[in-house]
Protein backbone atom coordinates (compact mmCIF):
# COMPACT_ATOMS: atom_id res chain seq x y z
CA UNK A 1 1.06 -19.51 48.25
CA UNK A 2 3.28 -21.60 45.88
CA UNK A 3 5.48 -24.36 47.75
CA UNK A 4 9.32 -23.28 46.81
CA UNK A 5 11.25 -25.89 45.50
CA UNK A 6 14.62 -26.58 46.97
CA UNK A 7 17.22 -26.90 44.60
CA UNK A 8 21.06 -27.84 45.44
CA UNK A 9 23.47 -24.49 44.00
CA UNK A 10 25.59 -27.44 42.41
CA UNK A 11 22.85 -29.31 40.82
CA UNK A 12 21.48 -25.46 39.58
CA UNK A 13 24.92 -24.76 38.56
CA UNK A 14 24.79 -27.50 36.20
CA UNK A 15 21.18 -27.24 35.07
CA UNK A 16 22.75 -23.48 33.90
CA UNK A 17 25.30 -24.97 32.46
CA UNK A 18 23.75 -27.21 30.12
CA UNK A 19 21.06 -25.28 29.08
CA UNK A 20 23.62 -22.23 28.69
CA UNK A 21 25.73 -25.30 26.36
CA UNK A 22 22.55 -26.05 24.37
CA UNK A 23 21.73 -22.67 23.45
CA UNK A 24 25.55 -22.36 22.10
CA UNK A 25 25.12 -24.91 20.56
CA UNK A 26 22.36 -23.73 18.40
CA UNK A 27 23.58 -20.58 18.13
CA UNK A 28 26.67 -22.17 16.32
CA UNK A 29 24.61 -24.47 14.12
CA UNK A 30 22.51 -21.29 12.71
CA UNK A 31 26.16 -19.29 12.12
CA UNK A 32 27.39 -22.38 10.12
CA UNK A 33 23.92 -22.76 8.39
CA UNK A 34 24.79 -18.91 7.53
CA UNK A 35 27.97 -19.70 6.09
CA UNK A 36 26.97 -22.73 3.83
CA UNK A 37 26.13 -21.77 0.07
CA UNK A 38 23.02 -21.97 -1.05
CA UNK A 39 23.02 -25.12 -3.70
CA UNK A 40 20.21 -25.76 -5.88
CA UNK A 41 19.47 -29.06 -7.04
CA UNK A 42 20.38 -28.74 -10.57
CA UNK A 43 23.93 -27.27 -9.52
CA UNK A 44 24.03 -30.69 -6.91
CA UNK A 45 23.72 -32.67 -9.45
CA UNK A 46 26.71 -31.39 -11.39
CA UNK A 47 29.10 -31.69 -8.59
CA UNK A 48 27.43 -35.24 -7.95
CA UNK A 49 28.59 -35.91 -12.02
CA UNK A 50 31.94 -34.37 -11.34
CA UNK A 51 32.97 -35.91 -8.33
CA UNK A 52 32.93 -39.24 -7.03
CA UNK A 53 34.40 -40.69 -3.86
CA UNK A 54 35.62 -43.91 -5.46
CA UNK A 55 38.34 -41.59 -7.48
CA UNK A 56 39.83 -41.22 -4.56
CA UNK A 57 41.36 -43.13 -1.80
CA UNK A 58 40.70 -43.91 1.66
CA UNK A 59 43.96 -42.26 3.17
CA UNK A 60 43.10 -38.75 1.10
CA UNK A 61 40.26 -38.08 3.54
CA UNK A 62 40.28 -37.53 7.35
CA UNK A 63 37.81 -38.62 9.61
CA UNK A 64 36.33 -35.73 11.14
CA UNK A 65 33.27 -36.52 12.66
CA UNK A 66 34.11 -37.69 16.38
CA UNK A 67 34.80 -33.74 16.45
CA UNK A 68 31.18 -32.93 16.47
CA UNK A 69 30.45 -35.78 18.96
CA UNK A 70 32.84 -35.02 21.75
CA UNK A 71 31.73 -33.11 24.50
CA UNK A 72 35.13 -32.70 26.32
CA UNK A 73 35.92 -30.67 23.21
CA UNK A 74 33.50 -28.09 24.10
């Protein structure tokens, strides 16, 4: 017979919860990978010619990636 493992319901309820958070995670990272264009490297290169960050400035742009990096967001 196998010895049973203890396990605290609040330390379970958060081992659910962050594996249920990591799968959603993925999940949401394959739906944005499906909604991102396919670009080819010759058609990269044209936008690369066409556009250049230094034609534009600083204040134009907002600074969006603590979004992605903030949990309480979640």
């Amino acid at each position: 017979m196998e010895p049973s493992i203890a396990l605290d319901p609040q330390a379970l309820r958060a081992l659910i919860k962050e594996s249920v958070r990591e799968v959603m995670r993925e999940e949401w990272f394959k739906f944005f990978e499906m909604l991102t264009p396919y670009v080819d490297d010759q058609e990269q290169a044209e936008i690369a010619a066409s556009f250049s960050p230094g034609d534009y400035q600083a204040e134009d742009f907002a600074d969006v990636t603590d979004w992605f990096d903030d949990e309480s967001q979640a």
